[in-house]
N, C-alpha and C. Protein backbone atom coordinates (compact mmCIF):
# COMPACT_ATOMS: atom_id res chain seq x y z
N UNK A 1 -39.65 66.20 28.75
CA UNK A 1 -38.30 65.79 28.65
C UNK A 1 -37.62 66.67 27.62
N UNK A 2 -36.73 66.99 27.66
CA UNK A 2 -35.38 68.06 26.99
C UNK A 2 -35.17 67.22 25.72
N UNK A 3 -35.26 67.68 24.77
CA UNK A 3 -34.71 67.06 23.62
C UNK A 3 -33.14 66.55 23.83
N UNK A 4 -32.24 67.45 24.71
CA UNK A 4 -30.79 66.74 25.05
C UNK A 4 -31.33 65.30 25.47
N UNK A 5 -32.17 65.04 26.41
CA UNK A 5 -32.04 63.64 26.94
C UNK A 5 -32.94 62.86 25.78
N UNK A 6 -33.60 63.29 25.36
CA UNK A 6 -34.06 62.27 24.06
C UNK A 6 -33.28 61.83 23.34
N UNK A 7 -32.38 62.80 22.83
CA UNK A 7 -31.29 62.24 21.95
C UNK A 7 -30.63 61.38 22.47
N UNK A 8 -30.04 61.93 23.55
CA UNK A 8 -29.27 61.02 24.41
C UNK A 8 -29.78 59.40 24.66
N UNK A 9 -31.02 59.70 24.97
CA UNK A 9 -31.50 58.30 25.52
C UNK A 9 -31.77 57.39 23.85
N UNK A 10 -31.64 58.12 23.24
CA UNK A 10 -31.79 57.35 21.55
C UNK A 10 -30.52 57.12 20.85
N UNK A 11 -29.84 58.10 21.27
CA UNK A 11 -28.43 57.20 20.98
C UNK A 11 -27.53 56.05 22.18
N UNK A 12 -28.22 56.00 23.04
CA UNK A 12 -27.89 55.16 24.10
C UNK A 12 -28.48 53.69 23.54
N UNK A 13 -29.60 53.84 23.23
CA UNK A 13 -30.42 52.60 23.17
C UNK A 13 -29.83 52.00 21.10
N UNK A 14 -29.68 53.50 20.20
CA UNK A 14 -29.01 52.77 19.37
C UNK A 14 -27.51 52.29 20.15
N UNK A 15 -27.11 52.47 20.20
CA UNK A 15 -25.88 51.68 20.95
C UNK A 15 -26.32 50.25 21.47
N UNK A 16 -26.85 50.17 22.14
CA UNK A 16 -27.19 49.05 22.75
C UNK A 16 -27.92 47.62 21.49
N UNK A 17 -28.45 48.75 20.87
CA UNK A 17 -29.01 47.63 19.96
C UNK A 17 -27.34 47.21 18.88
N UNK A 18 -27.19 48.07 18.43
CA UNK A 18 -25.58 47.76 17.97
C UNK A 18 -25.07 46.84 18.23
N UNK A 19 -24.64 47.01 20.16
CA UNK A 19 -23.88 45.97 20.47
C UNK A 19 -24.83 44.83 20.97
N UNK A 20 -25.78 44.30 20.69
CA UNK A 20 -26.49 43.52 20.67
C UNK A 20 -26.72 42.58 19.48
N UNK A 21 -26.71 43.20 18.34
CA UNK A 21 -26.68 42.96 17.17
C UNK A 21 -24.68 42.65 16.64
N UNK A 22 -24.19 42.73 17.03
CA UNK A 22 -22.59 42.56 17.09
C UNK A 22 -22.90 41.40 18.33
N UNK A 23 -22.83 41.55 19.19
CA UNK A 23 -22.84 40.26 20.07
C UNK A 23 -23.47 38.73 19.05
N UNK A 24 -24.85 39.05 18.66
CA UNK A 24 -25.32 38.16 18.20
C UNK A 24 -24.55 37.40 17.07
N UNK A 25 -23.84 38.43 16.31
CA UNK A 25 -22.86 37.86 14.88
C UNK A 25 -21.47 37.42 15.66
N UNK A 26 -20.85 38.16 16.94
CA UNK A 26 -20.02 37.34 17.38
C UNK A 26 -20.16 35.93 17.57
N UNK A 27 -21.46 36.20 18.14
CA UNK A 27 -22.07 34.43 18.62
C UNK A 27 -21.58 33.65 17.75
N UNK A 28 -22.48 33.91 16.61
CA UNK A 28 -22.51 32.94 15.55
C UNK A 28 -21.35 32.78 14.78
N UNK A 29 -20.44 34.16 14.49
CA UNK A 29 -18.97 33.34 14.90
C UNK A 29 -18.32 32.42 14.98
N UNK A 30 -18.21 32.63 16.48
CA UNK A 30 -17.61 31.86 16.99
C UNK A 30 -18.35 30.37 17.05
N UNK A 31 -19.15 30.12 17.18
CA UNK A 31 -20.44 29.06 16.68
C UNK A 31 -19.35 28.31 15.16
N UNK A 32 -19.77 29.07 14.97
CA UNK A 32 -19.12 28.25 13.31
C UNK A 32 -17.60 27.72 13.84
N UNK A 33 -16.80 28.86 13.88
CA UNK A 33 -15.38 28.90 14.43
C UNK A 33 -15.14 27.25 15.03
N UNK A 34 -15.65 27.10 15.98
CA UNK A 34 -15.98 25.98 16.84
C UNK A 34 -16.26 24.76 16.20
N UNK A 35 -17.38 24.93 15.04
CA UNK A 35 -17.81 23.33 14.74
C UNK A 35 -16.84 23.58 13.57
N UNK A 36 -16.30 24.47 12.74
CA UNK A 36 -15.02 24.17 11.43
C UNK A 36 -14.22 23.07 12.48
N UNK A 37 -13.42 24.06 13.67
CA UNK A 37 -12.46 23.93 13.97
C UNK A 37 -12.87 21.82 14.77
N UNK A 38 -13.63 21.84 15.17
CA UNK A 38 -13.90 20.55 15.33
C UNK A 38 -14.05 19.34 14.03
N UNK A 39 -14.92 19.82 13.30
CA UNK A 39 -14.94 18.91 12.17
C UNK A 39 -13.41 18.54 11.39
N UNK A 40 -12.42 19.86 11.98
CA UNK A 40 -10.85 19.94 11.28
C UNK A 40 -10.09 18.38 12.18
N UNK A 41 -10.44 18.46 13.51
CA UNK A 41 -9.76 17.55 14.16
C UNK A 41 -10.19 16.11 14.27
N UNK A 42 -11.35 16.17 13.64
CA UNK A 42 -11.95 14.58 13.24
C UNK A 42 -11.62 14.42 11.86
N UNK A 43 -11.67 15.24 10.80
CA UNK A 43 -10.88 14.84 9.57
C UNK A 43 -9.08 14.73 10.23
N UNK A 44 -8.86 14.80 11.19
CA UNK A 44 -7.37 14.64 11.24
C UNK A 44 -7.03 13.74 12.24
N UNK A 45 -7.87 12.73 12.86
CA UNK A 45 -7.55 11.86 13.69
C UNK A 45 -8.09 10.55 13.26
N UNK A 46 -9.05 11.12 12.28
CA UNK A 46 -9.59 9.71 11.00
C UNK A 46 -8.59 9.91 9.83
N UNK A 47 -7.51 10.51 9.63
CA UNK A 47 -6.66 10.40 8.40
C UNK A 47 -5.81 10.05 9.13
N UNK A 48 -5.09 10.00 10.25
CA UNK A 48 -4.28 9.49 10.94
C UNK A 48 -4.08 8.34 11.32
N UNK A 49 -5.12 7.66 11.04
CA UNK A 49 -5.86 6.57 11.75
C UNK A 49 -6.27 5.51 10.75
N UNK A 50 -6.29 5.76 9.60
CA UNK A 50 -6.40 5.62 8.13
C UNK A 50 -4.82 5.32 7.87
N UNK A 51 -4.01 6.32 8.05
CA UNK A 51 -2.19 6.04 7.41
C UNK A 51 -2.24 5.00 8.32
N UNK A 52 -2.17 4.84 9.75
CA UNK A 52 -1.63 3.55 10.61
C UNK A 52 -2.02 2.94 10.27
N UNK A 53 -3.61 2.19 9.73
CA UNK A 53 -3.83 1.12 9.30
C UNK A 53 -3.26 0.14 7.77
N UNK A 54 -2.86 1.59 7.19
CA UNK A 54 -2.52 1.43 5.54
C UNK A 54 -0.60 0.86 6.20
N UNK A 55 -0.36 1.24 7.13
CA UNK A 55 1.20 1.25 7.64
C UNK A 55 0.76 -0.07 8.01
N UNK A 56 0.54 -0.84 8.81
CA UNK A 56 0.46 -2.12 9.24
C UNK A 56 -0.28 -2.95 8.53
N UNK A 57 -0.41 -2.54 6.74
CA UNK A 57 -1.21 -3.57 6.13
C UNK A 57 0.32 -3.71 4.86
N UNK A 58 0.81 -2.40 4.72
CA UNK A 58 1.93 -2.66 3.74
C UNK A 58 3.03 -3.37 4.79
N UNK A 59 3.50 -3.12 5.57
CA UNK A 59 4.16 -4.47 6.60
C UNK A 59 4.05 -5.87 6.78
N UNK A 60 3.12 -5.99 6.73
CA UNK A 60 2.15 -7.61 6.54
C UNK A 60 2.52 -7.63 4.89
N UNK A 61 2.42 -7.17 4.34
CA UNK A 61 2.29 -7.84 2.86
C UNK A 61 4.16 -7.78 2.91
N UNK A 62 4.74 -6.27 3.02
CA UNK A 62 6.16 -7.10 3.35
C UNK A 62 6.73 -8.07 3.57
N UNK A 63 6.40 -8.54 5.18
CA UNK A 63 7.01 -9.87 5.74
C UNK A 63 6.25 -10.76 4.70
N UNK A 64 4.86 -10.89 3.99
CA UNK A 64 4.82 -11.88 3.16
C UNK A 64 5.44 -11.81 1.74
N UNK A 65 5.98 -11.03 1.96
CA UNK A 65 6.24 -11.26 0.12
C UNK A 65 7.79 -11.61 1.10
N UNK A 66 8.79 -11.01 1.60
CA UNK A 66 9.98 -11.89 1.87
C UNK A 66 10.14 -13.42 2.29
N UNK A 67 8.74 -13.86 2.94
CA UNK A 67 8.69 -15.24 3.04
C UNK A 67 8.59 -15.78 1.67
N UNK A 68 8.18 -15.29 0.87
CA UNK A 68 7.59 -16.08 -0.19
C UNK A 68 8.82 -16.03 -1.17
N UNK A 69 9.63 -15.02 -1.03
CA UNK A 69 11.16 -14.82 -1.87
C UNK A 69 12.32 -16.06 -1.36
N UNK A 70 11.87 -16.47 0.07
CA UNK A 70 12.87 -17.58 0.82
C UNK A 70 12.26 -18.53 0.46
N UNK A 71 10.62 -18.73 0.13
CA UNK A 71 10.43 -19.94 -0.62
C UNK A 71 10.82 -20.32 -2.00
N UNK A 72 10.36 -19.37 -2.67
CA UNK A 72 10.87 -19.29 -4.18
C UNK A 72 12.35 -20.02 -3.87
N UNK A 73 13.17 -19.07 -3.45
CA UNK A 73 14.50 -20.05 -3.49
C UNK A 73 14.83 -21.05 -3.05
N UNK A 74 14.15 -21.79 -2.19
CA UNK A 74 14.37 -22.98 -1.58
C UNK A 74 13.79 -23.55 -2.85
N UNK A 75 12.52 -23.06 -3.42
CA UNK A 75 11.97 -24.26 -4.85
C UNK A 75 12.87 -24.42 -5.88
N UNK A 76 13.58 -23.01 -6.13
CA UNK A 76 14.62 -23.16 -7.43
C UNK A 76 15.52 -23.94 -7.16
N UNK A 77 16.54 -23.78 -6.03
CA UNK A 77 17.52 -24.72 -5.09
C UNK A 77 17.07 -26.50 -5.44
N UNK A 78 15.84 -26.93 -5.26
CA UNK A 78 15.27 -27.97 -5.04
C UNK A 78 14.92 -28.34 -6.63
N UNK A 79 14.59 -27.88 -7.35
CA UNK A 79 14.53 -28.03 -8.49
C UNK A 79 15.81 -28.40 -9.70
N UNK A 80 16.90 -27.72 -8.90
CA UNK A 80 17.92 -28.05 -9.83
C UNK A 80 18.43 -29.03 -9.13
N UNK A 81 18.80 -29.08 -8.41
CA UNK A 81 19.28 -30.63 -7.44
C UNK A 81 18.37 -31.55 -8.29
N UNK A 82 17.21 -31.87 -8.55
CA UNK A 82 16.49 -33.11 -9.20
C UNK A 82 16.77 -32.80 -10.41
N UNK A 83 17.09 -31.69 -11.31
CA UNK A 83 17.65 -31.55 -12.59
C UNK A 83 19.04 -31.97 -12.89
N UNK A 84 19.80 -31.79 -12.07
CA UNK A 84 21.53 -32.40 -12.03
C UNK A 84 21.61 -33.57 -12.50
N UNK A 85 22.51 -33.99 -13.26
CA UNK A 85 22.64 -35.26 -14.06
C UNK A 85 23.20 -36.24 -12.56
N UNK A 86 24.34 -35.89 -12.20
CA UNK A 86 24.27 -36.68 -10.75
C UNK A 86 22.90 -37.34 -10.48
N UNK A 87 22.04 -36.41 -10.00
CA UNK A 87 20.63 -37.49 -9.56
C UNK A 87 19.76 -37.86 -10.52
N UNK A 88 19.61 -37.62 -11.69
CA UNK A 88 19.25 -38.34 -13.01
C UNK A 88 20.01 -40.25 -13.25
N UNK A 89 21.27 -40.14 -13.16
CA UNK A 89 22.44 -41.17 -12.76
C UNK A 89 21.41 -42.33 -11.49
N UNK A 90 21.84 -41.84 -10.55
CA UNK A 90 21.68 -42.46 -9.29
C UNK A 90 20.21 -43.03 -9.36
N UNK A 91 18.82 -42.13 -10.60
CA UNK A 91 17.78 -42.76 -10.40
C UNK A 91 17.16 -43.42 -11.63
N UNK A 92 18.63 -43.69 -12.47
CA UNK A 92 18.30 -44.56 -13.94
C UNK A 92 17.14 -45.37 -13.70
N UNK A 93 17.78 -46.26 -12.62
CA UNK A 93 16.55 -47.50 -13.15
C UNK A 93 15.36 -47.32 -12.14
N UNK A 94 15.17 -46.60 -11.46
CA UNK A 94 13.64 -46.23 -11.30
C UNK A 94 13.14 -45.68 -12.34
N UNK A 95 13.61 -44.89 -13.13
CA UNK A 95 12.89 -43.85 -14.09
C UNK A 95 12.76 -45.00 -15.45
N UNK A 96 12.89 -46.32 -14.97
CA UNK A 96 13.12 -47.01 -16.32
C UNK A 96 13.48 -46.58 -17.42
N UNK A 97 14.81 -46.07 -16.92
CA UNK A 97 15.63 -45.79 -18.41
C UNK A 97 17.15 -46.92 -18.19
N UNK A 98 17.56 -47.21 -19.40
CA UNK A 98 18.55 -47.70 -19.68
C UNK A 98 19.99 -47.31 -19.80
N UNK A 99 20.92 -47.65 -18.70
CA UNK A 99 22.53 -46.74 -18.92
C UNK A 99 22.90 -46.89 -20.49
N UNK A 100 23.57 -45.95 -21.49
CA UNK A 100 23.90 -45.78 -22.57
C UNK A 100 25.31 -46.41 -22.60
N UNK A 101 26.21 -46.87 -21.77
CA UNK A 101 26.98 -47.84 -21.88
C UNK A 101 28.58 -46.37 -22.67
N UNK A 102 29.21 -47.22 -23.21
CA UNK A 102 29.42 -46.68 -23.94
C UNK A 102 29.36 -45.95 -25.34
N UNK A 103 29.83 -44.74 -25.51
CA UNK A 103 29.13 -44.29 -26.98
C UNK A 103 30.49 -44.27 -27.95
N UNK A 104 29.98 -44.55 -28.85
CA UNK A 104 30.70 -44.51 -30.18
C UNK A 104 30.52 -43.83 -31.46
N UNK A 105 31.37 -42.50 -32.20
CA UNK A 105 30.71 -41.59 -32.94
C UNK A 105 31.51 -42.50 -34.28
N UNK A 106 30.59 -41.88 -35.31
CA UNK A 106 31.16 -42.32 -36.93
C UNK A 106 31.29 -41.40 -37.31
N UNK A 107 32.44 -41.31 -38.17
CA UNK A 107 32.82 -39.68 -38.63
C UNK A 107 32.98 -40.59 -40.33
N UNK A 108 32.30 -39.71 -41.16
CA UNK A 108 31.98 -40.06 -42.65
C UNK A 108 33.29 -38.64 -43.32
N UNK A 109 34.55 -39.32 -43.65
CA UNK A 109 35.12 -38.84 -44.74
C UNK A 109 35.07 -38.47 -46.14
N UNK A 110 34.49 -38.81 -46.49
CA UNK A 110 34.03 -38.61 -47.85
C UNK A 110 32.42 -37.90 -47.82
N UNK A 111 32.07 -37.39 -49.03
CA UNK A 111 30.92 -36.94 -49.04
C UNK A 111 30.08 -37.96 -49.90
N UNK A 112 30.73 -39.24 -49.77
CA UNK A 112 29.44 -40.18 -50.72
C UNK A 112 28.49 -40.58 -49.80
N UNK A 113 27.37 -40.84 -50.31
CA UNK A 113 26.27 -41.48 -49.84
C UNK A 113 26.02 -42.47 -50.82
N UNK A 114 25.12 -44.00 -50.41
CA UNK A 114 25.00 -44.93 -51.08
C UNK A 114 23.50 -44.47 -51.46
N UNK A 115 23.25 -44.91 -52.61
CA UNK A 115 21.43 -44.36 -53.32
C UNK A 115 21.20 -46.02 -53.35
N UNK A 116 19.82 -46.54 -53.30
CA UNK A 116 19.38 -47.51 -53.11
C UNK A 116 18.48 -47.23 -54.70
């Protein structure tokens, strides 16, 4: 055989191993490429999925805390109504207390006092 075709056939076959060896790192590549790019879309459909649940748990505590603001005021509402002297009046003598009738003040003119 001609040393032309030796060479030839040795740089043919380095070639081949080349792109054999490049194929193989493409592989793996794209290999990786593939499971990043997958592991990217499960961190992003479990964080997605994560906000909706956090979204329909601050909603719920919403509607409860505004119920609980319409209760509060119905208690304060209800509380001063039984504080009002009006219904203090009207429930004297259950509460066994005694009407004060009329009142009468003493106003002291002078600054004496009697010493015993």
């Amino acid at each position: 055989m001609s040393p032309f075709i030796k060479a030839h056939r040795s740089r043919a076959y380095t070639r081949k191993k080349r792109l054999k060896k490049t194929d193989t790192s493409s592989t793996t590549f794209r290999v990786g490429l593939l499971i990043i790019l997958a592991t990217a879309m499960i961190a992003y459909v479990w964080q997605i999925n994560s906000v909706s649940v956090k979204g329909f748990a601050i909603y719920e505590i919403e509607q409860r805390n505004t119920q609980l603001g319409r209760e509060n005021q119905r208690l304060e509402l209800h509380v001063a109504q039984l504080q009002s002297t009006q219904n203090v009046k009207n429930n004297i003598d259950s509460l066994g207390m005694v009407d004060e009738g009329e009142t009468l003040y003493i106003t002291v003119k002078d600054d004496a006092v009697a010493i015993k």
